[in-house]
Protein backbone atom coordinates (compact mmCIF):
# COMPACT_ATOMS: atom_id res chain seq x y z
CA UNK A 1 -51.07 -19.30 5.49
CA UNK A 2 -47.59 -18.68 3.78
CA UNK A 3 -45.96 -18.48 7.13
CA UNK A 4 -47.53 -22.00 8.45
CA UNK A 5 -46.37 -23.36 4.81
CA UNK A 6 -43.00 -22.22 5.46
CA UNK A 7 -42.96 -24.06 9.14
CA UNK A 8 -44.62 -27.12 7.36
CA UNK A 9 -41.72 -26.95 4.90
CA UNK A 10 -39.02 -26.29 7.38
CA UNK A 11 -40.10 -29.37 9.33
CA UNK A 12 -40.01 -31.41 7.12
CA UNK A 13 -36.33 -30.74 6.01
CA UNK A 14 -35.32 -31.00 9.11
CA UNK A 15 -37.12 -34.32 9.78
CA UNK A 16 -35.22 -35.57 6.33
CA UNK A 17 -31.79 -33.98 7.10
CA UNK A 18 -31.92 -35.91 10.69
CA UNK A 19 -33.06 -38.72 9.20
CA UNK A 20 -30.71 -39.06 6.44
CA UNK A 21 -28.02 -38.36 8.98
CA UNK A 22 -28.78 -40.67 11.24
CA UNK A 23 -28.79 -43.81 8.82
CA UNK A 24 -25.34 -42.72 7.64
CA UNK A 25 -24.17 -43.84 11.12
CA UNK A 26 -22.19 -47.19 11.15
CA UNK A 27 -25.12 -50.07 10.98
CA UNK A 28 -24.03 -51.52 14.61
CA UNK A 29 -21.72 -51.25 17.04
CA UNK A 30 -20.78 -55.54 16.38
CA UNK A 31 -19.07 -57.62 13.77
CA UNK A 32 -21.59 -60.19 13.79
CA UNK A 33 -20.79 -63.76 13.09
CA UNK A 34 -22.33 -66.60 13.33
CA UNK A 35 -21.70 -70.87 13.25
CA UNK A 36 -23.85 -73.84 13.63
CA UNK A 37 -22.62 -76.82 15.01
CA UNK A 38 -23.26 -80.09 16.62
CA UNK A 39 -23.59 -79.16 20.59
CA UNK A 40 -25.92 -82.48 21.50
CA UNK A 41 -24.97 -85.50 19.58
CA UNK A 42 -22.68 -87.28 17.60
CA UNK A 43 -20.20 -84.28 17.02
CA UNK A 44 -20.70 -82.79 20.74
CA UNK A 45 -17.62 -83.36 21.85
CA UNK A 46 -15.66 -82.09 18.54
CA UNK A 47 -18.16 -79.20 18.62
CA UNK A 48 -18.00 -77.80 21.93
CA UNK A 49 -14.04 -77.61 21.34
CA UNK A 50 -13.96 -75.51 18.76
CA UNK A 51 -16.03 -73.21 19.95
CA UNK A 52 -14.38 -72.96 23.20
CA UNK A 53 -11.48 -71.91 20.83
CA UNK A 54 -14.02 -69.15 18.85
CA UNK A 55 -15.00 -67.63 22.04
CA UNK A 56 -11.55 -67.41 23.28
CA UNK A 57 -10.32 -65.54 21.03
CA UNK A 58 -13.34 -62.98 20.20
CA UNK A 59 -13.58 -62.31 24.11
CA UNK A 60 -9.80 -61.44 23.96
CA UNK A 61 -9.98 -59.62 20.90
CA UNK A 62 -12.82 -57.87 22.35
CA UNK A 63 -10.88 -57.09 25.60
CA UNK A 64 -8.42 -55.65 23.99
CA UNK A 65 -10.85 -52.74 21.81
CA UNK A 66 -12.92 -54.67 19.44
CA UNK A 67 -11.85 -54.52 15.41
CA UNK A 68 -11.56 -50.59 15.12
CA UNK A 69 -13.66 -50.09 17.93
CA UNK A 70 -16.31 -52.78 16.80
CA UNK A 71 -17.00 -55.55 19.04
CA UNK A 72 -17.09 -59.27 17.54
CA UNK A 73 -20.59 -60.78 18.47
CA UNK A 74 -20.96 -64.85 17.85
CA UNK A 75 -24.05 -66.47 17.75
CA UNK A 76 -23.29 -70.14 17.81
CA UNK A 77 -26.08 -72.55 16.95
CA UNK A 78 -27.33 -76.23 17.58
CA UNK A 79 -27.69 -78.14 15.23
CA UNK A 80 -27.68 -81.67 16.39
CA UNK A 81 -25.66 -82.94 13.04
CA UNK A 82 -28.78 -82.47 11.27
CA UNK A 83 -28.60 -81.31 8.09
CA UNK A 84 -32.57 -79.69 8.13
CA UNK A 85 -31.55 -78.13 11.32
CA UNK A 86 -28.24 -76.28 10.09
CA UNK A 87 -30.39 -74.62 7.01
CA UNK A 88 -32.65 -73.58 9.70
CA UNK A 89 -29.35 -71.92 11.69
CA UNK A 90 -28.75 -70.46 8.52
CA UNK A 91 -31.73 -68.90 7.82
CA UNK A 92 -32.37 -67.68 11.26
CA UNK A 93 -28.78 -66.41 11.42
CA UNK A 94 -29.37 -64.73 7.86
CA UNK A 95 -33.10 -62.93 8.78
CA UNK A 96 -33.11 -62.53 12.30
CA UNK A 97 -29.17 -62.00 13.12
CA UNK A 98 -28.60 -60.39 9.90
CA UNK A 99 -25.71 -62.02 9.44
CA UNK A 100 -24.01 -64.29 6.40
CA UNK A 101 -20.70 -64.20 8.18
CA UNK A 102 -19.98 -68.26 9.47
CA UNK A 103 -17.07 -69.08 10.80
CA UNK A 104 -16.12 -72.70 11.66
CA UNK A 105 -18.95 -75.01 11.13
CA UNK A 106 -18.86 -78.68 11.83
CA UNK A 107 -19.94 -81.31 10.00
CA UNK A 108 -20.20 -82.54 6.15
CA UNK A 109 -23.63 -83.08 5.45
CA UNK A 110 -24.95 -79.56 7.38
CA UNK A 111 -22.37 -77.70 5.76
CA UNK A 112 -24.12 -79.60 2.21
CA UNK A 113 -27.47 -78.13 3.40
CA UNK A 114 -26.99 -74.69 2.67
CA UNK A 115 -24.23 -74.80 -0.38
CA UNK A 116 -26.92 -73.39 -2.72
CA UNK A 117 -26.39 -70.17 -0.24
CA UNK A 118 -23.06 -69.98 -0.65
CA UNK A 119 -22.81 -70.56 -4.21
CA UNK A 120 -25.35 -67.47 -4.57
CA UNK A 121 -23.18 -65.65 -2.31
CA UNK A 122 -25.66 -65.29 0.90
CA UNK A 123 -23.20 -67.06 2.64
CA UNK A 124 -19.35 -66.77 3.73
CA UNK A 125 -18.36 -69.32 4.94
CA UNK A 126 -14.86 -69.27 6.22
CA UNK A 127 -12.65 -72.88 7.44
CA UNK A 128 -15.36 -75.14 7.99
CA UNK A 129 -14.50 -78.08 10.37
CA UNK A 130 -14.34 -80.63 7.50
CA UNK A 131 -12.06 -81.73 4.42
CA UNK A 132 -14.49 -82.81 2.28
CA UNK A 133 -13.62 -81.97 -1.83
CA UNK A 134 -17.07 -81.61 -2.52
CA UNK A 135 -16.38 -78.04 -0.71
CA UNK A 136 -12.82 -77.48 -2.28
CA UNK A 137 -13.78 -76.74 -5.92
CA UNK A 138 -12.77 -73.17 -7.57
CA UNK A 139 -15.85 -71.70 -8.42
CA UNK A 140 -16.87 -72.10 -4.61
CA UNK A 141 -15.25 -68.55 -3.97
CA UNK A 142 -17.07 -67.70 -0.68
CA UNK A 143 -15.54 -70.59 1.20
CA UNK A 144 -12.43 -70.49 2.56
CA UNK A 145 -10.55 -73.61 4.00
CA UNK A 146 -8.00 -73.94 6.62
CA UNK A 147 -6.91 -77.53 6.73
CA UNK A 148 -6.14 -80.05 5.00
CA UNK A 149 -8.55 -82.58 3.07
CA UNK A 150 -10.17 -85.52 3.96
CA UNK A 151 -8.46 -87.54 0.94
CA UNK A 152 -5.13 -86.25 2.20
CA UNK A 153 -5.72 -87.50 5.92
CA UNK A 154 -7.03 -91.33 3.91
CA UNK A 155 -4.16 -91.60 1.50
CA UNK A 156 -0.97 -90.52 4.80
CA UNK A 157 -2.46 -92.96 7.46
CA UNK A 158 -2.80 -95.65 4.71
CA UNK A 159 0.78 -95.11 3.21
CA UNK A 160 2.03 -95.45 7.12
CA UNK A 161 0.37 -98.14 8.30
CA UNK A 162 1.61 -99.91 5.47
CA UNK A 163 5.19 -99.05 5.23
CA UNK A 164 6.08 -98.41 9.16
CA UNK A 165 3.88 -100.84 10.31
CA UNK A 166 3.40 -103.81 7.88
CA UNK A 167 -0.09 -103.94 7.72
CA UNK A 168 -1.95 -106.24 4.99
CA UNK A 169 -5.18 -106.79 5.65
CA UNK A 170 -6.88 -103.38 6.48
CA UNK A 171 -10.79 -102.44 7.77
CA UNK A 172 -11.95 -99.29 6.83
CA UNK A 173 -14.81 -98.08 9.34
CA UNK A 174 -16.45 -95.37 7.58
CA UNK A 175 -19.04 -93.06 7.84
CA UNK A 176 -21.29 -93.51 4.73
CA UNK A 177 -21.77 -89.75 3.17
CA UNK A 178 -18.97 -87.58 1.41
CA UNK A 179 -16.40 -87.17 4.09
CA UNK A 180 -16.04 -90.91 4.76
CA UNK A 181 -16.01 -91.88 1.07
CA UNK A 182 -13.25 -88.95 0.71
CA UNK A 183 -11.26 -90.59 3.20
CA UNK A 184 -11.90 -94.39 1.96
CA UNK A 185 -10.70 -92.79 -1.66
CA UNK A 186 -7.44 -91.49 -0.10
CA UNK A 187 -6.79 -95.04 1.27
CA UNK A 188 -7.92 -97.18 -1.73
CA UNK A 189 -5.19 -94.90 -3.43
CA UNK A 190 -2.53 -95.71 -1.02
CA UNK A 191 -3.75 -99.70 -1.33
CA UNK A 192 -3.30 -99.25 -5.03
CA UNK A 193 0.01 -97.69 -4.89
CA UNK A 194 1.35 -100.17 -2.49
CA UNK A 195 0.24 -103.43 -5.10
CA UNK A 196 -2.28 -104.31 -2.31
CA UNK A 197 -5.51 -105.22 -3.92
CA UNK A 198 -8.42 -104.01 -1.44
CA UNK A 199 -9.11 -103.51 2.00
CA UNK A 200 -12.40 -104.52 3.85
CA UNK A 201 -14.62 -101.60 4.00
CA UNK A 202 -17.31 -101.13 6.84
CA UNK A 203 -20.34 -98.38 6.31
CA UNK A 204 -21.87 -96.73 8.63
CA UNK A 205 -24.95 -94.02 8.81
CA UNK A 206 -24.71 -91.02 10.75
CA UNK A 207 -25.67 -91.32 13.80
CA UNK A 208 -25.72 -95.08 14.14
CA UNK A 209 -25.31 -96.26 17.64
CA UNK A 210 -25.55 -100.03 16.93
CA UNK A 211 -22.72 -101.60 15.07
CA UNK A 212 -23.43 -105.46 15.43
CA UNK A 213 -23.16 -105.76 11.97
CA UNK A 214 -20.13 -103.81 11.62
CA UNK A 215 -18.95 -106.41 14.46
CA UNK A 216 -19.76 -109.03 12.69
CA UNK A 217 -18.08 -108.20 9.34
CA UNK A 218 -14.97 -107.49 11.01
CA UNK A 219 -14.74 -110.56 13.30
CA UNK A 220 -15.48 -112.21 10.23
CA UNK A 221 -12.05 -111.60 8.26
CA UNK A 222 -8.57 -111.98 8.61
CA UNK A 223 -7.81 -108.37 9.40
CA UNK A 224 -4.76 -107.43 11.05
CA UNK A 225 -5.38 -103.65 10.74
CA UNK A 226 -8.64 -101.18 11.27
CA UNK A 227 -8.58 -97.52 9.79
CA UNK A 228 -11.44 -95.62 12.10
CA UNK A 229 -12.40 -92.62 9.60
CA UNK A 230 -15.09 -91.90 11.85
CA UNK A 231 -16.39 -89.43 14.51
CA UNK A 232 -15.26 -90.27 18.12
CA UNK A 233 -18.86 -91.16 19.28
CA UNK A 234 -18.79 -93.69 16.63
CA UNK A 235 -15.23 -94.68 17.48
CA UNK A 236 -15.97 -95.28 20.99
CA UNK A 237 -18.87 -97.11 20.28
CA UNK A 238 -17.77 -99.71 17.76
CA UNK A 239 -14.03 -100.70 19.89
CA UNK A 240 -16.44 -101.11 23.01
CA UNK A 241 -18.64 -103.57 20.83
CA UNK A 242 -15.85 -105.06 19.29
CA UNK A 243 -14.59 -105.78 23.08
CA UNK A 244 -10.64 -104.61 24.31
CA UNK A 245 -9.81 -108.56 23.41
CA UNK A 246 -10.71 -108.45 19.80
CA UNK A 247 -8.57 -104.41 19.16
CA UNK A 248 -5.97 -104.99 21.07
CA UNK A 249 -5.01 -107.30 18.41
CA UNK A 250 -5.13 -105.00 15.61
CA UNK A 251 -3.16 -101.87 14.47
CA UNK A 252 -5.02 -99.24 14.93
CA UNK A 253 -5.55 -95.56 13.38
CA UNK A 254 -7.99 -92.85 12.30
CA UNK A 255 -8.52 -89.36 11.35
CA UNK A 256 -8.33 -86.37 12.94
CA UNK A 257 -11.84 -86.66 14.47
CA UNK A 258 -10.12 -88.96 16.61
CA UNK A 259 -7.45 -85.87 17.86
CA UNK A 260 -9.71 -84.35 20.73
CA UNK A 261 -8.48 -84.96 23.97
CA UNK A 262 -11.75 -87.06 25.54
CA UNK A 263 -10.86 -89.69 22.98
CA UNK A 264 -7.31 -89.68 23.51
CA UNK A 265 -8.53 -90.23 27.55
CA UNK A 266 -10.62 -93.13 26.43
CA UNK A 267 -7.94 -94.77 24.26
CA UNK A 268 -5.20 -94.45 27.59
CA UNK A 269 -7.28 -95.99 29.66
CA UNK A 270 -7.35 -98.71 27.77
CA UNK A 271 -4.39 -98.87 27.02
CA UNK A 272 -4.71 -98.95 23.46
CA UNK A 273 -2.26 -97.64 20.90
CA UNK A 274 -3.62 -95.42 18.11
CA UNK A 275 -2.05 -93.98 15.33
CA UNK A 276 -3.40 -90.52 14.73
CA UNK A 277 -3.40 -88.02 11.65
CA UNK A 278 -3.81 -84.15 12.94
CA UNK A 279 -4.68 -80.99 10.79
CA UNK A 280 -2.41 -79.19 13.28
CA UNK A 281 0.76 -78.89 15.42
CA UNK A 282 1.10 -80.56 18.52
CA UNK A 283 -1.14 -78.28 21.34
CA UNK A 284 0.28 -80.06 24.69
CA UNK A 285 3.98 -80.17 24.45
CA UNK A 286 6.48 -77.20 24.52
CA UNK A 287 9.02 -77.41 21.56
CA UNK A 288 12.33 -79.06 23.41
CA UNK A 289 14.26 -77.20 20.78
CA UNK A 290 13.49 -73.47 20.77
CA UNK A 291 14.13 -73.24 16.91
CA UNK A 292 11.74 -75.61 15.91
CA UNK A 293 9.23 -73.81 18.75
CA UNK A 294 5.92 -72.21 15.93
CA UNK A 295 5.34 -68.87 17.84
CA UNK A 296 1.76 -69.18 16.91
CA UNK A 297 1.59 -72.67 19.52
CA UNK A 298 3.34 -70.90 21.47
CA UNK A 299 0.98 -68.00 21.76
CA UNK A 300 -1.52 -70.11 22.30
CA UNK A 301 -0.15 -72.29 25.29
CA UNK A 302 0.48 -68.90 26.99
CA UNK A 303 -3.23 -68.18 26.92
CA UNK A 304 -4.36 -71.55 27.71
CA UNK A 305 -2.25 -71.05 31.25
CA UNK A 306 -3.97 -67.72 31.07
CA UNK A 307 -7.31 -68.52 30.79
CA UNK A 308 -8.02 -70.17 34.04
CA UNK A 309 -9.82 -73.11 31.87
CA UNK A 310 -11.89 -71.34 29.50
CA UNK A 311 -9.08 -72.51 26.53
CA UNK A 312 -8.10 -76.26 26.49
CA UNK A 313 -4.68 -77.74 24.86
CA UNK A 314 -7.13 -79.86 22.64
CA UNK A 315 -6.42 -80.19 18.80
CA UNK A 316 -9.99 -78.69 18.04
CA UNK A 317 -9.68 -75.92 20.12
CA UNK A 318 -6.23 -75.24 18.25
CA UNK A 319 -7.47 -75.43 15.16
CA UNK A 320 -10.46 -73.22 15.88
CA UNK A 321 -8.32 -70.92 17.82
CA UNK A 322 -5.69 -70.48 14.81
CA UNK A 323 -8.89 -69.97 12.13
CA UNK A 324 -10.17 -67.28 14.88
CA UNK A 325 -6.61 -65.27 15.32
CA UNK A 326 -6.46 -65.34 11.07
CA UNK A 327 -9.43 -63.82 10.84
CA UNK A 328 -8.75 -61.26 13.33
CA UNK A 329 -5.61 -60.22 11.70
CA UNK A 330 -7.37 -60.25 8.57
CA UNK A 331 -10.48 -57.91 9.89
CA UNK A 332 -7.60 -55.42 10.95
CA UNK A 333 -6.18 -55.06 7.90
CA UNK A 334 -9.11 -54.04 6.20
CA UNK A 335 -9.58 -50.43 5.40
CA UNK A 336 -13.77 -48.83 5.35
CA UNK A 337 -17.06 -51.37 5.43
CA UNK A 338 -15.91 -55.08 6.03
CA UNK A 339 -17.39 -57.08 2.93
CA UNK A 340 -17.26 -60.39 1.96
CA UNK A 341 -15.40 -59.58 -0.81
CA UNK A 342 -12.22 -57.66 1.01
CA UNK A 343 -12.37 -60.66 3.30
CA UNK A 344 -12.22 -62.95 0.49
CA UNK A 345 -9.34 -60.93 -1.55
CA UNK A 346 -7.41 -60.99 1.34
CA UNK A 347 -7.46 -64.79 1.79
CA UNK A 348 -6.53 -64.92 -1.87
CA UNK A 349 -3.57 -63.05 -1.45
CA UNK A 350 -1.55 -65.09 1.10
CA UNK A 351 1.30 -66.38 -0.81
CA UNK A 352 3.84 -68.21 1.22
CA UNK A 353 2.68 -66.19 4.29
CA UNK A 354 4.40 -66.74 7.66
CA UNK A 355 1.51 -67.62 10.35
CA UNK A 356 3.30 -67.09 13.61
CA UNK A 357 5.66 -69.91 12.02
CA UNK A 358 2.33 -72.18 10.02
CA UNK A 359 2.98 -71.37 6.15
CA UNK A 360 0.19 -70.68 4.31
CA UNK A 361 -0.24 -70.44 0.88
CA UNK A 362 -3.91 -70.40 -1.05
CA UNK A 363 -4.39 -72.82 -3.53
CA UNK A 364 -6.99 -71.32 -5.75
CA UNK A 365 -7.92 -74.98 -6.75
CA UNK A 366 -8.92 -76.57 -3.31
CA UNK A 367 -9.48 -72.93 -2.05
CA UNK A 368 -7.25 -73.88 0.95
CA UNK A 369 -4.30 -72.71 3.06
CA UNK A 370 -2.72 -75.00 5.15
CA UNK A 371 -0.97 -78.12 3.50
CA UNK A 372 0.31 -80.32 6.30
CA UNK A 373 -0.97 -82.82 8.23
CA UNK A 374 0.87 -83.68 11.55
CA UNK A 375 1.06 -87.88 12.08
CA UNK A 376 0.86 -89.10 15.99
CA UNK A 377 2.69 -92.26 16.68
CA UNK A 378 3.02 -92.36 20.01
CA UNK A 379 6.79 -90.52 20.07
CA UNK A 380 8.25 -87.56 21.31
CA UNK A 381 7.48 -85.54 18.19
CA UNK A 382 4.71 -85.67 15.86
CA UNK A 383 5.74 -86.48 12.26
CA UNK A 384 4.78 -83.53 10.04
CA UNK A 385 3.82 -84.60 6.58
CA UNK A 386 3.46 -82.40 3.31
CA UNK A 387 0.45 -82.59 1.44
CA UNK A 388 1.23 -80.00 -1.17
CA UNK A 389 1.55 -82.33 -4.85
CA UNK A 390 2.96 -79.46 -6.31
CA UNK A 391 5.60 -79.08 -3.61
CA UNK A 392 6.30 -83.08 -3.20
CA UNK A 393 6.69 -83.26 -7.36
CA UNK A 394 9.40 -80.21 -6.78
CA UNK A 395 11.53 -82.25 -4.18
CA UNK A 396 11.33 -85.43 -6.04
CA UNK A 397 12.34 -83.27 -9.28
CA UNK A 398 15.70 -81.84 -7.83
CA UNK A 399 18.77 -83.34 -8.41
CA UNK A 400 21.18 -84.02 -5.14
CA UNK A 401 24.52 -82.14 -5.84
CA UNK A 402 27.07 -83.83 -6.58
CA UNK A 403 29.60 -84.31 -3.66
CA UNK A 404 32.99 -82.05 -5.50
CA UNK A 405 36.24 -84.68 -5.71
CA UNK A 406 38.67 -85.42 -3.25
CA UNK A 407 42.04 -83.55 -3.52
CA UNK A 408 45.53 -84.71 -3.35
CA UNK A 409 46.56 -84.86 0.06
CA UNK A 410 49.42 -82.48 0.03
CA UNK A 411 52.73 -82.66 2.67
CA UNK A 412 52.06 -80.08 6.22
CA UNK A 413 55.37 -78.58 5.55
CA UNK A 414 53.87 -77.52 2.05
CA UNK A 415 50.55 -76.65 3.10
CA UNK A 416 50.51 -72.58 3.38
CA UNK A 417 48.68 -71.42 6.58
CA UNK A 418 46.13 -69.45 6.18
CA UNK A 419 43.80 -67.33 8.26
CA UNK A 420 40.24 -69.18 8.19
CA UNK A 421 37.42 -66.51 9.59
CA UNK A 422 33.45 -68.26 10.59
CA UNK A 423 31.08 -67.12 8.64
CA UNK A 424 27.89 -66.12 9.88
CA UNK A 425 24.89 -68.46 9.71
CA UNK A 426 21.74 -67.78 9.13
CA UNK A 427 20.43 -71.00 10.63
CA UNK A 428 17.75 -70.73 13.24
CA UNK A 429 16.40 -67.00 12.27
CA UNK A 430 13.33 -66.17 11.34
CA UNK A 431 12.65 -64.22 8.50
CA UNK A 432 9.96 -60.91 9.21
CA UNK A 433 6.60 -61.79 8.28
CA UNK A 434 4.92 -61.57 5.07
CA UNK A 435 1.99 -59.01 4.55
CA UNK A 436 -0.69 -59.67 2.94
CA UNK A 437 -1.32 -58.02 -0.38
CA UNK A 438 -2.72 -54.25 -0.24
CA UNK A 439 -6.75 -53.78 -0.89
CA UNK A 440 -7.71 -54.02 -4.35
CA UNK A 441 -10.90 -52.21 -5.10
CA UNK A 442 -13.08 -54.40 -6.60
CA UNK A 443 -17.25 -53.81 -7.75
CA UNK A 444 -18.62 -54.71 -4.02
CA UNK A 445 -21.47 -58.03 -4.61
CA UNK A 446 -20.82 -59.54 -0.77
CA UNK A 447 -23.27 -58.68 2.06
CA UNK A 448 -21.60 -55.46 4.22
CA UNK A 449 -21.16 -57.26 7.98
C-alpha cells in the first residue's frame, strides 16, 4: 500500500514538474498584432494602402528571422468605417486573437469606438491613420501618433491658398464628425489671422453618396476657392456632381486623404489642379540632390522596385510603411517579454531622433512624433512646412546677426600676403543616429504580446 502511495506520489510530481515546465515556455512562437480598417467602403482605397505597406514590411521583417526569432503575425480586419463594427474587431482581436497590440487603424469615428479600451489600457494603439486632437491629449498614454494633426493640415492649406494664391471667398467641404471639424478649426484660424471674416462651410455625413445639396450651396455663392477636407470617395463624388465646368473654375485643395495615388489618377485625367497637404515626404521622385536625398525614402523606393508590386510609391503606403519599420526597430531594441509599457517608454524617449533622415521628437502633449507636413503644388519639390509652435516661436525669436562693418580699403602694395588654407565643411554630412534611451524598469500594467 506504501509502495503504490509512493508511485501515486511520484506521479503526480512529475505530472506538476512537466507541467509547470512547460507553461514557462515562451506563450507563442508570433508577435501578434492586429488593425481594423475600412477594406469595403468609403475609406477602401486609403485602407487597402496602408496595409499593403503593414504587410510589406512584417513579411520582410519576417524573411529576414522574425523579432528575436518571433515571427510578426497581423490580423487585419473589416470594418466598413463603421464604428459598431471596429469595437467588434476589437473585441474579437482582444478574446479570440489575444491580442491588444493595433497598429495603424483608419478612420476617426472607429478609432472613437473603442477609446474607453484604451484609456483602461486593453488597448495599444500605436499611429492611427488620423489627426484628430480628440486622440492627442496627455493622459491618452497608450496611443502613440505618427503624423501630424488634422488642425495642422486646416490651418497650412488655408494660410497658402490665401497668401500664394489670393483666394477670398473659400468652401469648406467637410465631413461632419471630429476630424472634419478639426480641420474646419485649423482653417477658420487661418481666415481669422488673415482679417478674412468666414468662409462657406459645407457638411457632410459619413458615408453620404448624394451631395445635391452640397451642389447647391456651393453654386449658390460667390466662391472662388473650395478646401476638400474630405475622404477621396467623397471627393470624387461631389467634383463629378459639381460637373468639370463648375471646378475648373475654382482653386482647389484638400487634405491628405486626398494624397493616394487613385485620386491623384482621377484629378490628371481631368486635368484638374489640386493643391495637396501630405503627412509625408514625397514617395515617387528620387531626390535630384543627393544631400537633401532622406535615406529612409530611399530605403523604401529600393523595396518598392523590389517587390515585384506587392509595395506601391503611394503616400499611404509610405506612411504605413515608415510606422511599420519604427516599430520594428523599436521591438528590437527591447530586452525580455515585449509589453505595452517598454513599447510605450521607448516612444517616449525619442528626443530629436534621426529616422533614416525624418526627425522625430515626442511631444508628450499631442503624444506625437512627426511635426511636418509636406505641401504639393504641382512643382518639382514638395514644400515642407513645420508644424512644431514651439520650434516656429524659436525662429521668429532669434535675432539675424548683424552683418560686421566694412573696412578701409587699404593700397595692394600695403596689403601683406598671407597664406589663406580652406577649412573643412561640415555641410552635407550626416550626423550618426540617435539611440533611443536605455530600458527603464518600470511596475509592468500593459498586456505581455
Amino acid at each position: 500500500m506504501k509502495k503504490l502511495n509512493y508511485r501515486i506520489l511520484f506521479c503526480g510530481f512529475t505530472f506538476i514538474l512537466f507541467f509547470t515546465l512547460y507553461n514557462e515556455q515562451p506563450v507563442s512562437k508570433f508577435i501578434k498584432i492586429g488593425t481594423t480598417l475600412d477594406l469595403t467602403r468609403g475609406l477602401k482605397s486609403e485602407s487597402t494602402k496602408v496595409l499593403c505597406g503593414l504587410e510589406y514590411v512584417f513579411n520582410k521583417v519576417n524573411k529576414e528571422g522574425g523579432i528575436n526569432g518571433r515571427k510578426i503575425k497581423l490580423t487585419p480586419m473589416d470594418d466598413e468605417y463603421t464604428p459598431d463594427k471596429a469595437r467588434e474587431n476589437i473585441e474579437i482581436l482582444l478574446n479570440k486573437v489575444k491580442t491588444g497590440l493595433i497598429v495603424c487603424p483608419a478612420g476617426t469615428p472607429t478609432l472613437n469606438a473603442y477609446l474607453d479600451l484604451v484609456k483602461e489600457g486593453k488597448v495599444l494603439v500605436l499611429f492611427p491613420i488620423t489627426g484628430t486632437s480628440i486622440f492627442r491629449k496627455p493622459d491618452l498614454r497608450n496611443l502613440i501618433h505618427l503624423r501630424a494633426s488634422y488642425y495642422d493640415e486646416g490651418y497650412v492649406l488655408t494660410k497658402y491658398v490665401i497668401e500664394k494664391l489670393n483666394a477670398k471667398n473659400i468652401a469648406f467641404f467637410y465631413q461632419n464628425d471630429a476630424s472634419g471639424l478639426d480641420i474646419l478649426r485649423g482653417a477658420r484660424d487661418a481666415l481669422k489671422e488673415k482679417g478674412i471674416k468666414d468662409g462657406l462651410e459645407v457638411p457632410y455625413e459619413r458615408n453620404d453618396v448624394d451631395f445635391s445639396a452640397a451642389v447647391k450651396k456651393i453654386k449658390g455663392a460667390n466662391i472662388d476657392a473650395i478646401g476638400f477636407f474630405s475622404t477621396s470617395t467623397a471627393a470624387e463624388a461631389l467634383i463629378r456632381q459639381l460637373g468639370l465646368e463648375e471646378v475648373k473654375r475654382k482653386k482647389l485643395f484638400g487634405i491628405s486623404d486626398l494624397s493616394i495615388s487613385d485620386f491623384k489618377d482621377f484629378i490628371k485625367d481631368r486635368q484638374l489642379h489640386f493643391i495637396i497637404a501630405h503627412v509625408v515626404p514625397c514617395p515617387e521622385k528620387r531626390a535630384a540632390n543627393k544631400k537633401k536625398e532622406l535615406a529612409i525614402i530611399k530605403q523604401f523606393q529600393d523595396d518598392v522596385e523590389k517587390s515585384e508590386g506587392r509595395l506601391l510609391l503611394d503616400c499611404q503606403c509610405l506612411e504605413a510603411y515608415l510606422a511599420a519599420s519604427l516599430f520594428v526597430k523599436v521591438l528590437k531594441q527591447i530586452k525580455g517579454d515585449i509589453t505595452f509599457n517598454k513599447i510605450i517608454k521607448k516612444f517616449e524617449a525619442m528626443k530629436e531622433y534621426n529616422f533614416g533622415g525624418l526627425p522625430l521628437s515626442f511631444d508628450p502633449e499631442t503624444r506625437q512624433l512627426l511635426h511636418n507636413l509636406w505641401l504639393d503644388t504641382g512643382k518639382e519639390e514638395w514644400i515642407k512646412v513645420e508644424t512644431n509652435k514651439k520650434v516656429i516661436e524659436e525662429k521668429k525669436q532669434v535675432t539675424p546677426k548683424k552683418k560686421p562693418p566694412k573696412k578701409p580699403k587699404v593700397e595692394a602694395e600695403e596689403t601683406p600676403k598671407v597664406e589663406v588654407k580652406e577649412i573643412p565643411s561640415d555641410e552635407g554630412k550626416v550626423s550618426p543616429e540617435d539611440k533611443v534611451s536605455p530600458e527603464v524598469t518600470i511596475p509592468t500594467t500593459g498586456e505581455f504580446i
